[in-house]
N, C-alpha and C. Protein backbone atom coordinates (compact mmCIF):
# COMPACT_ATOMS: atom_id res chain seq x y z
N UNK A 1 174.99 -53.45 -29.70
CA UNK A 1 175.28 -52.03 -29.75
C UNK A 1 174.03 -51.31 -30.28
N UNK A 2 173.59 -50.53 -29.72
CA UNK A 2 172.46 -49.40 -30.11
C UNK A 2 173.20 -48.60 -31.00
N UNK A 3 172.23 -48.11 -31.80
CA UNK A 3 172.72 -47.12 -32.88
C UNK A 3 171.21 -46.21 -33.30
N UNK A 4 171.75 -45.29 -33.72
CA UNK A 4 170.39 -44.10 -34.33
C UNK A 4 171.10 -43.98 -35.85
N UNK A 5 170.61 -43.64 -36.96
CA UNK A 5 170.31 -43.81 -38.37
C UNK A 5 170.67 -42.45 -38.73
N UNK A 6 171.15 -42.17 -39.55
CA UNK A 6 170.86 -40.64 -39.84
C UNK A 6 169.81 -39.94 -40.58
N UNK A 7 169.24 -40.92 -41.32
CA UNK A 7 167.51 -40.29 -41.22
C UNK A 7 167.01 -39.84 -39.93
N UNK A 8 167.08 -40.39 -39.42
CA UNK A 8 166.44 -40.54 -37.66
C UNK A 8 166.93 -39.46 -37.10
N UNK A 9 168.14 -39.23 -36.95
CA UNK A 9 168.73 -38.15 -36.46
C UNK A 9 168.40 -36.74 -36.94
N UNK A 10 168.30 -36.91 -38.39
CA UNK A 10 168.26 -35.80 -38.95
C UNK A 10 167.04 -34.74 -38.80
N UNK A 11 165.75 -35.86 -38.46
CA UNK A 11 164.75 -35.54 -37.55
C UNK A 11 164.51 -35.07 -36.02
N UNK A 12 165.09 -35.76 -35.42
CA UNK A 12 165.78 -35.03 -34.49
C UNK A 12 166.59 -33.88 -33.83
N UNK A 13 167.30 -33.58 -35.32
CA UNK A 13 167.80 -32.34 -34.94
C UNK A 13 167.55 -31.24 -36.14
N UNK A 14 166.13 -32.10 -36.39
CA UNK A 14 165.66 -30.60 -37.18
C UNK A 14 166.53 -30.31 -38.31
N UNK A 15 167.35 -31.13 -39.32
CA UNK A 15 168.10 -30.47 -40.25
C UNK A 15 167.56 -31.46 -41.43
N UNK A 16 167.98 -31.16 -42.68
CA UNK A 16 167.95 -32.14 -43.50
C UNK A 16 169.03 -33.37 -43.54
N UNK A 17 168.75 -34.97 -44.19
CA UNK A 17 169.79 -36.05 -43.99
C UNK A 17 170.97 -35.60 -44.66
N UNK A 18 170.70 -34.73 -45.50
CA UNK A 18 171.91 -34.64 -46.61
C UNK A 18 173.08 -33.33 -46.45
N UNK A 19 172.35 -32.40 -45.58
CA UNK A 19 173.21 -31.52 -44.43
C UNK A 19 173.94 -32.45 -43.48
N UNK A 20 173.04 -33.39 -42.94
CA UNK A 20 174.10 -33.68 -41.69
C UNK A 20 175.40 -34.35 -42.20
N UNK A 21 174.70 -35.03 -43.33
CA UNK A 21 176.10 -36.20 -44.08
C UNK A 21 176.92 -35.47 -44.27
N UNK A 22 176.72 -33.88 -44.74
CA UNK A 22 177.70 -33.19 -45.47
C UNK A 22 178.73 -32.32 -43.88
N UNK A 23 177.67 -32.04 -42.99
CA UNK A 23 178.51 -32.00 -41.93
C UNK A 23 179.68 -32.90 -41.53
N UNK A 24 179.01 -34.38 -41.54
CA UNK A 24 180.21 -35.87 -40.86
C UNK A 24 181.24 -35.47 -41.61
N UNK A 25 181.16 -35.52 -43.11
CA UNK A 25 181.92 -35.91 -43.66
C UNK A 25 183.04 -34.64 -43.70
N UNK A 26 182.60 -33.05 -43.80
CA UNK A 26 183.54 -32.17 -43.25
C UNK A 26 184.30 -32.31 -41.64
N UNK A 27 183.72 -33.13 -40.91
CA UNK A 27 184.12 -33.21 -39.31
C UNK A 27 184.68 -34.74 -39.39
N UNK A 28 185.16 -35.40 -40.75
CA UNK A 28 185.30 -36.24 -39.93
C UNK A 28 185.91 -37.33 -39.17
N UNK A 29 186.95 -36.83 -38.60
CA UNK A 29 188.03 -36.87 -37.69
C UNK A 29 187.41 -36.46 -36.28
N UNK A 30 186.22 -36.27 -36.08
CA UNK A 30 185.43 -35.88 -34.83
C UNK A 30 184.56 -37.34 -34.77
N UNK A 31 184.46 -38.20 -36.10
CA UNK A 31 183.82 -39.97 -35.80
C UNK A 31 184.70 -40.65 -36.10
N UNK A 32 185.12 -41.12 -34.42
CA UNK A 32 185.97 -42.78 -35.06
C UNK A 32 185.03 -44.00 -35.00
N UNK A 33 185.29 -44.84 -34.97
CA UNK A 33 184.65 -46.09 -35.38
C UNK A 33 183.94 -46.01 -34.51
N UNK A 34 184.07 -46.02 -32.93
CA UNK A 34 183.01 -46.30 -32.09
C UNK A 34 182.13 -44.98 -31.70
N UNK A 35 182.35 -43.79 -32.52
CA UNK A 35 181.12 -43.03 -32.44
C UNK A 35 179.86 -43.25 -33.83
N UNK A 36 180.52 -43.22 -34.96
CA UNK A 36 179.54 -43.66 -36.27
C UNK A 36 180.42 -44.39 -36.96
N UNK A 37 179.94 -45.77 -37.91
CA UNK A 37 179.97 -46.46 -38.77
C UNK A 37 179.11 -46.40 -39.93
N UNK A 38 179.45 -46.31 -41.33
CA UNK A 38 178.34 -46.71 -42.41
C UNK A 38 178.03 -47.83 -42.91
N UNK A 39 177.09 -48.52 -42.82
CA UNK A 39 176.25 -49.51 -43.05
C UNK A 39 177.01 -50.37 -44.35
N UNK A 40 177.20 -51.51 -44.44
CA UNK A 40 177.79 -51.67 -45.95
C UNK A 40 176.53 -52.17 -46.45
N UNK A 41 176.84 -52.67 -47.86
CA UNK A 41 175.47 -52.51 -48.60
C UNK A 41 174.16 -53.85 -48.29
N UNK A 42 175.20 -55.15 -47.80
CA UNK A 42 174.48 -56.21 -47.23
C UNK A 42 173.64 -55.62 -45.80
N UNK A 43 174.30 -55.14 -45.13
CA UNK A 43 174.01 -54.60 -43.68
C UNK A 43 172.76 -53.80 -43.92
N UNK A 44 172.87 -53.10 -44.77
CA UNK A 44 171.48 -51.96 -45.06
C UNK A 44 170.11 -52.75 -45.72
N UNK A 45 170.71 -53.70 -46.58
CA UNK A 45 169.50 -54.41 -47.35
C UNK A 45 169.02 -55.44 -46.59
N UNK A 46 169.58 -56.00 -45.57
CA UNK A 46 169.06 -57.07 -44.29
C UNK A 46 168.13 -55.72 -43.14
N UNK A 47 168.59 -54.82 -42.84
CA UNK A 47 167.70 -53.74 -42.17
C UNK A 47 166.52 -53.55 -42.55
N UNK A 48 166.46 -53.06 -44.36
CA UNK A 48 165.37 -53.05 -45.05
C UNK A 48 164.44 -54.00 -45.01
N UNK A 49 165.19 -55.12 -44.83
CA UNK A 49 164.14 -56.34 -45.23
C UNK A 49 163.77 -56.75 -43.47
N UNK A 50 164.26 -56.62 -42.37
CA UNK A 50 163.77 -56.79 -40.99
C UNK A 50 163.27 -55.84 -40.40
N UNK A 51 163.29 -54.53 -40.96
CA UNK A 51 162.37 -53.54 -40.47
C UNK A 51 161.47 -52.93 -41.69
N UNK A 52 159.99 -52.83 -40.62
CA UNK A 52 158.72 -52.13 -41.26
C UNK A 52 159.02 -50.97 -41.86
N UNK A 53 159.00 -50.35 -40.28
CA UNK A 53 158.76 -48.84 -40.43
C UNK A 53 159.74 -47.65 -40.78
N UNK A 54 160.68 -48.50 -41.65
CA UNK A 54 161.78 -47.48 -42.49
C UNK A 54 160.74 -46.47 -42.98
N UNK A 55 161.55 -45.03 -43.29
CA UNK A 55 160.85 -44.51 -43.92
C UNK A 55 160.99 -44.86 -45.74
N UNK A 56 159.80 -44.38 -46.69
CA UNK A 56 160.10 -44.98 -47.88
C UNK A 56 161.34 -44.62 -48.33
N UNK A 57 161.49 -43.00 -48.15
CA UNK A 57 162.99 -41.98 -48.48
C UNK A 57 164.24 -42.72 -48.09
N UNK A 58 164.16 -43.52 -47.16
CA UNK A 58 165.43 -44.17 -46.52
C UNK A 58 165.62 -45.48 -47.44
N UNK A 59 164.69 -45.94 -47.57
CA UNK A 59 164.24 -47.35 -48.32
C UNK A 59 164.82 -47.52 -49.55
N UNK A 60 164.94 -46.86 -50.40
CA UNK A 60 164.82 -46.58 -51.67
C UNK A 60 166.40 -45.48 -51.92
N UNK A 61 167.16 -44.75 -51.29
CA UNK A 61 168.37 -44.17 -51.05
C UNK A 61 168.98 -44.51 -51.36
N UNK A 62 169.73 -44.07 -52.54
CA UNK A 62 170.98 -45.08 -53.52
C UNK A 62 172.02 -44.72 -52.47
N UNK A 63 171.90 -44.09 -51.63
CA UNK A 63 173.94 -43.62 -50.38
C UNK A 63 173.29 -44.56 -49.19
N UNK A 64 174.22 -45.37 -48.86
CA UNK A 64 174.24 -46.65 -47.54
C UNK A 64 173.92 -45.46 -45.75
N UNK A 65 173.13 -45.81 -45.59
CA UNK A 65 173.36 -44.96 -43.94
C UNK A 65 174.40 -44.94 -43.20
N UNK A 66 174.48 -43.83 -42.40
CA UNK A 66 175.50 -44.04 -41.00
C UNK A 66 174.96 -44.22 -40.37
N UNK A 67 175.41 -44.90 -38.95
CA UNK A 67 175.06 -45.60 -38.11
C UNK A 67 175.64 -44.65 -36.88
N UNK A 68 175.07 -44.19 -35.62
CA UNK A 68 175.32 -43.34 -34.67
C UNK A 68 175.45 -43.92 -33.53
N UNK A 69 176.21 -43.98 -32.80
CA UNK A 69 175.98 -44.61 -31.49
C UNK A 69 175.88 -43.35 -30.76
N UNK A 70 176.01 -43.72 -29.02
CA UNK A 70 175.53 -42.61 -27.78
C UNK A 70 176.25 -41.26 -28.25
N UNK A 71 177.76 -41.33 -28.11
CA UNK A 71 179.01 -41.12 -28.32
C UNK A 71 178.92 -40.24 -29.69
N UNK A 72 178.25 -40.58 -30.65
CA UNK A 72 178.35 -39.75 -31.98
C UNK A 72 177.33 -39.24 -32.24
N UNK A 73 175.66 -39.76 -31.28
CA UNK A 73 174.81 -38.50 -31.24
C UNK A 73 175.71 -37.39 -30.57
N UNK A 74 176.05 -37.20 -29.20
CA UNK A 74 176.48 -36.03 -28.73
C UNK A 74 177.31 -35.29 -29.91
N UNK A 75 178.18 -36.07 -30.65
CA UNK A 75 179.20 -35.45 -31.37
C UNK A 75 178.63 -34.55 -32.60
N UNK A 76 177.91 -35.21 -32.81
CA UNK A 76 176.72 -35.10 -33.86
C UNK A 76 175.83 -33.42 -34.19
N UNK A 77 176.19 -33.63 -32.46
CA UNK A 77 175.46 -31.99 -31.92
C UNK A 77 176.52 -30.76 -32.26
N UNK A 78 177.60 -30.88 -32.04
CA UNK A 78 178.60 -29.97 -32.16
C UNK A 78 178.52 -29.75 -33.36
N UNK A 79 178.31 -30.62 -34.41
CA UNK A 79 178.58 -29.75 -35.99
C UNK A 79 177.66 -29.73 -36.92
N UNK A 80 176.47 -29.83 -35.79
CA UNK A 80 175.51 -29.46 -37.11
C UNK A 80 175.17 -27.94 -36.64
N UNK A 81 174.31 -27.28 -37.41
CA UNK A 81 174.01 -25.70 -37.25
C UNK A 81 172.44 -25.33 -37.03
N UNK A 82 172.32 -26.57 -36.61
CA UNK A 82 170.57 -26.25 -36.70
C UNK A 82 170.71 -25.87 -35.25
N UNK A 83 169.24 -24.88 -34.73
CA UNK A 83 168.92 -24.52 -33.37
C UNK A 83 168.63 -25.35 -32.28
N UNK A 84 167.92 -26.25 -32.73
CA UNK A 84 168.01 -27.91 -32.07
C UNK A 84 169.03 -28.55 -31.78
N UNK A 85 170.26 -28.59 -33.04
CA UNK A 85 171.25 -29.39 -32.42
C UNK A 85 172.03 -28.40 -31.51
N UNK A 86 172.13 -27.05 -31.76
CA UNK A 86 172.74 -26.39 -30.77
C UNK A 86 171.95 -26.22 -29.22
N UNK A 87 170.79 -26.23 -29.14
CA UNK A 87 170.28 -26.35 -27.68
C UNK A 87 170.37 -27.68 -27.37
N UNK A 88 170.17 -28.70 -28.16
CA UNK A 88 171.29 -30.27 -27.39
C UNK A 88 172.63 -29.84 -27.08
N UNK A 89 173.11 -29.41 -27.54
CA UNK A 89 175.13 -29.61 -27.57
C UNK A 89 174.70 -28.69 -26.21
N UNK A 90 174.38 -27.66 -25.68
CA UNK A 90 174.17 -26.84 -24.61
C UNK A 90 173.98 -27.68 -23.59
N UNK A 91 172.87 -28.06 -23.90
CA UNK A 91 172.19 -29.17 -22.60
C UNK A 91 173.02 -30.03 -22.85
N UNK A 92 173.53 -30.39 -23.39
CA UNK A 92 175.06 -31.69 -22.67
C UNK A 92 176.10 -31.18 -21.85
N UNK A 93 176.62 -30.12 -22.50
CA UNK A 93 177.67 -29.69 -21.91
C UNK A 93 177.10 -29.47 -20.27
N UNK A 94 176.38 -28.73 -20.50
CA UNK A 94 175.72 -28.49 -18.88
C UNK A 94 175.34 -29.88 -18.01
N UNK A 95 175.23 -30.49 -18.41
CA UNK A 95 175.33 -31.25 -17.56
C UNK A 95 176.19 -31.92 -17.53
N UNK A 96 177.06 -32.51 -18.27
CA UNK A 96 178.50 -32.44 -17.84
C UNK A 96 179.11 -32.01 -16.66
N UNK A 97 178.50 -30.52 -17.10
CA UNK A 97 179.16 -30.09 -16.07
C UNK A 97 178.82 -30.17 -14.24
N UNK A 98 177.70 -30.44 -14.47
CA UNK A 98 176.82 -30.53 -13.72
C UNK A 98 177.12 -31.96 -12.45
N UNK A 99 177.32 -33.34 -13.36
CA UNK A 99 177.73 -34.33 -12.97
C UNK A 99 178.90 -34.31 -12.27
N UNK A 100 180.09 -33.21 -13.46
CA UNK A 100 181.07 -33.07 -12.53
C UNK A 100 181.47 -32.52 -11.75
N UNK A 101 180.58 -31.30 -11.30
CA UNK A 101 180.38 -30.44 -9.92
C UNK A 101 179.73 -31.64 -8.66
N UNK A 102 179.00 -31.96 -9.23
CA UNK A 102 177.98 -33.44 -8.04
C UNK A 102 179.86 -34.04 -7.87
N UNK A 103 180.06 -34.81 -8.49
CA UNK A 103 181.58 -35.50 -8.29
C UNK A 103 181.88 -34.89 -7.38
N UNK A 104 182.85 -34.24 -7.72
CA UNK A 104 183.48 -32.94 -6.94
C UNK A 104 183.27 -32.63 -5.42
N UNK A 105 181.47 -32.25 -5.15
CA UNK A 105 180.85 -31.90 -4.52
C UNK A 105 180.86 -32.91 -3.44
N UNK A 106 181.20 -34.23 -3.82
CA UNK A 106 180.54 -34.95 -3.04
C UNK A 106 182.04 -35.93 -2.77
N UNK A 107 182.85 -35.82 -2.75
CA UNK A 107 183.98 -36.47 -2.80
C UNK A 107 184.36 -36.57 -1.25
N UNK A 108 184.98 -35.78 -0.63
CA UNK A 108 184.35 -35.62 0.78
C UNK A 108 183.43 -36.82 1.23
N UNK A 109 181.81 -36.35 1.07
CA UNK A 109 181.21 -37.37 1.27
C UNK A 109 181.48 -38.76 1.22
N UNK A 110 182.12 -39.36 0.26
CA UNK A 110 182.74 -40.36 0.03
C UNK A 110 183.67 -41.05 0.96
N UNK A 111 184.69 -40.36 1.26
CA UNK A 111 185.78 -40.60 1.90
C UNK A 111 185.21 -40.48 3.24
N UNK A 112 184.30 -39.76 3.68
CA UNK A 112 183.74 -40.02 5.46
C UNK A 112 182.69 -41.05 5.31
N UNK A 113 182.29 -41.47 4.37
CA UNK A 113 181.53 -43.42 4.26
C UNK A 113 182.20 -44.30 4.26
N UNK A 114 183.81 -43.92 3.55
CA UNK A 114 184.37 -44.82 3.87
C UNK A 114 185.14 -44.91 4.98
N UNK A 115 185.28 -43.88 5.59
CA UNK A 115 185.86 -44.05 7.10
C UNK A 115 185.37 -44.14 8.38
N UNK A 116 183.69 -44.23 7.78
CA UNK A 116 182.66 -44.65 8.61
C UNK A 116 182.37 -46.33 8.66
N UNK A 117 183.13 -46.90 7.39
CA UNK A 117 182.70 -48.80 7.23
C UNK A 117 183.55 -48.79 7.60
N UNK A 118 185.02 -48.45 7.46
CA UNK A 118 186.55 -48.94 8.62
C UNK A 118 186.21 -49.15 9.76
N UNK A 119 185.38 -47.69 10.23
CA UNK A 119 185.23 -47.83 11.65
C UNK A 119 184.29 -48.73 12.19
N UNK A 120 182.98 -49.21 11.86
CA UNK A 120 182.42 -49.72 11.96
C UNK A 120 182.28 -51.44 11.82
N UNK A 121 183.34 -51.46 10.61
CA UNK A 121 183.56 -53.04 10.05
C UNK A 121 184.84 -53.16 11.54
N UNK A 122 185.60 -52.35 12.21
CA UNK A 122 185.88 -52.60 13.48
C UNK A 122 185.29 -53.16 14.40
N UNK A 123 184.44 -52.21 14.87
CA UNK A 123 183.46 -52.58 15.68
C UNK A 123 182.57 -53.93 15.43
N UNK A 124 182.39 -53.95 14.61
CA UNK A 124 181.64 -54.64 14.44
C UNK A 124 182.26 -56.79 14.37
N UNK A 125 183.75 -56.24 14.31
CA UNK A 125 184.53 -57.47 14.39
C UNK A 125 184.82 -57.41 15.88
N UNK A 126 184.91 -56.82 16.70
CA UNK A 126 184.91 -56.76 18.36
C UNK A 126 183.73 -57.13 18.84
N UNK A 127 182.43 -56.75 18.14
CA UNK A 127 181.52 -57.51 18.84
C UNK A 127 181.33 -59.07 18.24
N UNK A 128 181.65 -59.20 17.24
CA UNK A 128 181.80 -60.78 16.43
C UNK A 128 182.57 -61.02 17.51
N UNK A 129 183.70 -61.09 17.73
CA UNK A 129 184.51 -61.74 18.70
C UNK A 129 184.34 -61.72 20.30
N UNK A 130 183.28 -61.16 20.69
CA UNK A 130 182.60 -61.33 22.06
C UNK A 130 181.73 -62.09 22.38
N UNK A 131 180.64 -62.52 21.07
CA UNK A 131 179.91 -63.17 20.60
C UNK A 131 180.29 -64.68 20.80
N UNK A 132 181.12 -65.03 19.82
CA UNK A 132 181.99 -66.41 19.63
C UNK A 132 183.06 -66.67 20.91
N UNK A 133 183.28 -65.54 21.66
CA UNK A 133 183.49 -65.31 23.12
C UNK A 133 182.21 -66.53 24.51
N UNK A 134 181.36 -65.49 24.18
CA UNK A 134 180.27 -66.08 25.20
C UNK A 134 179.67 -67.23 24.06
N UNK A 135 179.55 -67.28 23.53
CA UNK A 135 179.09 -68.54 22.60
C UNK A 135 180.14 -69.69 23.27
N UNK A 136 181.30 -69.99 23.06
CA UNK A 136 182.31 -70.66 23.60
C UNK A 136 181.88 -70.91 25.42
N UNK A 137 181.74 -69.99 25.94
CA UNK A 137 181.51 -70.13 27.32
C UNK A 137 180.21 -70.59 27.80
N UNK A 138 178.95 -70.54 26.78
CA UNK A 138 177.76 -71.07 27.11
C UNK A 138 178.30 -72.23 26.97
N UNK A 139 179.05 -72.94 25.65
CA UNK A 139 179.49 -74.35 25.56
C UNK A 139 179.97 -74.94 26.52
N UNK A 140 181.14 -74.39 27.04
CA UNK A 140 181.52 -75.15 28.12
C UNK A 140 180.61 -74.92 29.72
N UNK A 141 179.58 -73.96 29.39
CA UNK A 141 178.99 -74.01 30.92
C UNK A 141 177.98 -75.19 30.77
N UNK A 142 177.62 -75.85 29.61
CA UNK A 142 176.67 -76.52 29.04
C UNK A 142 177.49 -77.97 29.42
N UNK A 143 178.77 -78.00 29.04
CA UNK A 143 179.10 -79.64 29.30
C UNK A 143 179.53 -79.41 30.86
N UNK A 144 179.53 -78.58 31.74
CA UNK A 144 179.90 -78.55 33.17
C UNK A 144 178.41 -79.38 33.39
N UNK A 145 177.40 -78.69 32.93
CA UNK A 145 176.01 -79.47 33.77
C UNK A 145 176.16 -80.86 33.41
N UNK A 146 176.34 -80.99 32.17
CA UNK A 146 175.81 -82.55 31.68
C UNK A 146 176.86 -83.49 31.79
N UNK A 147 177.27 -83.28 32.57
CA UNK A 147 179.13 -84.53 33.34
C UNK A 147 178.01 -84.82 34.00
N UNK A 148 179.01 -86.37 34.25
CA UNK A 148 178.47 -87.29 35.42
C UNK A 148 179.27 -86.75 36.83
N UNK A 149 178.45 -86.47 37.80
CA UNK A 149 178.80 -85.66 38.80
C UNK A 149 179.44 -87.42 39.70
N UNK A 150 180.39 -86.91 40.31
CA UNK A 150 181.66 -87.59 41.50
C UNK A 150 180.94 -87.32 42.70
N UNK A 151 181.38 -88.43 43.64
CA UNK A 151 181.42 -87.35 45.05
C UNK A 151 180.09 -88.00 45.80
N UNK A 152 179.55 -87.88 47.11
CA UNK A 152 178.61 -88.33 47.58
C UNK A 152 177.49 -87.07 47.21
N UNK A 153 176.08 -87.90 47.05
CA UNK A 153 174.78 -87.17 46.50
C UNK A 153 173.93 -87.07 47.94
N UNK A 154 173.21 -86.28 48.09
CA UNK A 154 172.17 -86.02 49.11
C UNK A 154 171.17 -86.25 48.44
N UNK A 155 170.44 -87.19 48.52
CA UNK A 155 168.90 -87.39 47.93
C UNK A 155 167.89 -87.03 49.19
N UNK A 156 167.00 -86.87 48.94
CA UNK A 156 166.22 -86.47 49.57
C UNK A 156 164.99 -87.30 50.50
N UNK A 157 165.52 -88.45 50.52
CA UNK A 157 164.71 -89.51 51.41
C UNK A 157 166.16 -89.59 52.32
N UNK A 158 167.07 -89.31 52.47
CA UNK A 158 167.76 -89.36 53.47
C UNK A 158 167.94 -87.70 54.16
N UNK A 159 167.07 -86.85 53.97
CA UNK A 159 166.51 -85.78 54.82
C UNK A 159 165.89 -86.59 55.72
């Protein structure tokens, strides 16, 4: 699972760490488990010790981090008040909306591809079966030659 930090974030959206915390924690019934989790205290001190480039401020932070996934950045956007997080929360929604106009838009489209492989996975089993048709009939025109022929032969020293 990917996750973003709320140091990290907090950079990101331009606010201070200790605003946004104070945001989650007024919103927060807007993070269930699979949008943010907080770090327990083993979890944070194994981070510390496998990553460099913590910042020192994060390092040294007597309060355990939250942990953000995809799902609780977006959410993330809705309640903070900075100008950043509000031109993110904008640009999501819009495209949202956006995706679901394309949907929409294109649904139609959909349904005449698929009634273009019906038709075609038809066809296309009519010519399979014309195929395995004359395939079958080369076979048997193939053992007509190679029989031992009956019957009197005309050789050609009796011209």
């Amino acid at each position: 699972m990917n996750v973003l930090f709320d140091f990290d974030l907090s950079e990101l959206y331009e606010t201070e760490t200790r605003i946004l915390k104070q945001a989650v924690n007024r919103n927060i019934d807007r993070f269930p488990k699979d949008f943010m989790f907080q770090l327990t205290k083993a979890e944070w001190q194994e981070v510390i010790t496998n990553c460099d480039n913590l910042p020192a401020t994060a390092k040294f932070s007597p309060s355990k981090p939250f942990a953000f996934t995809e799902q609780g950045i977006a959410m993330l956007s809705s309640v903070l008040k900075s100008k950043k997080a509000i031109a993110i929360n904008i640009a999501i929604m819009r495209t949202f909306v956006l995706i679901r106009q394309y949907a929409f838009s294109h649904a139609d489209l959909t349904q005449k591809l698929i009634e273009l492989e019906t038709k075609f996975d038809q066809q296309f089993n009519d010519v399979y079966k014309a195929l395995n048709f004359l395939v079958g009939k080369q076979e048997i025109n193939d053992n007509q030659q190679n029989r031992k022929k009956i019957g009197f032969k005309i050789t050609k020293d009796n011209e």
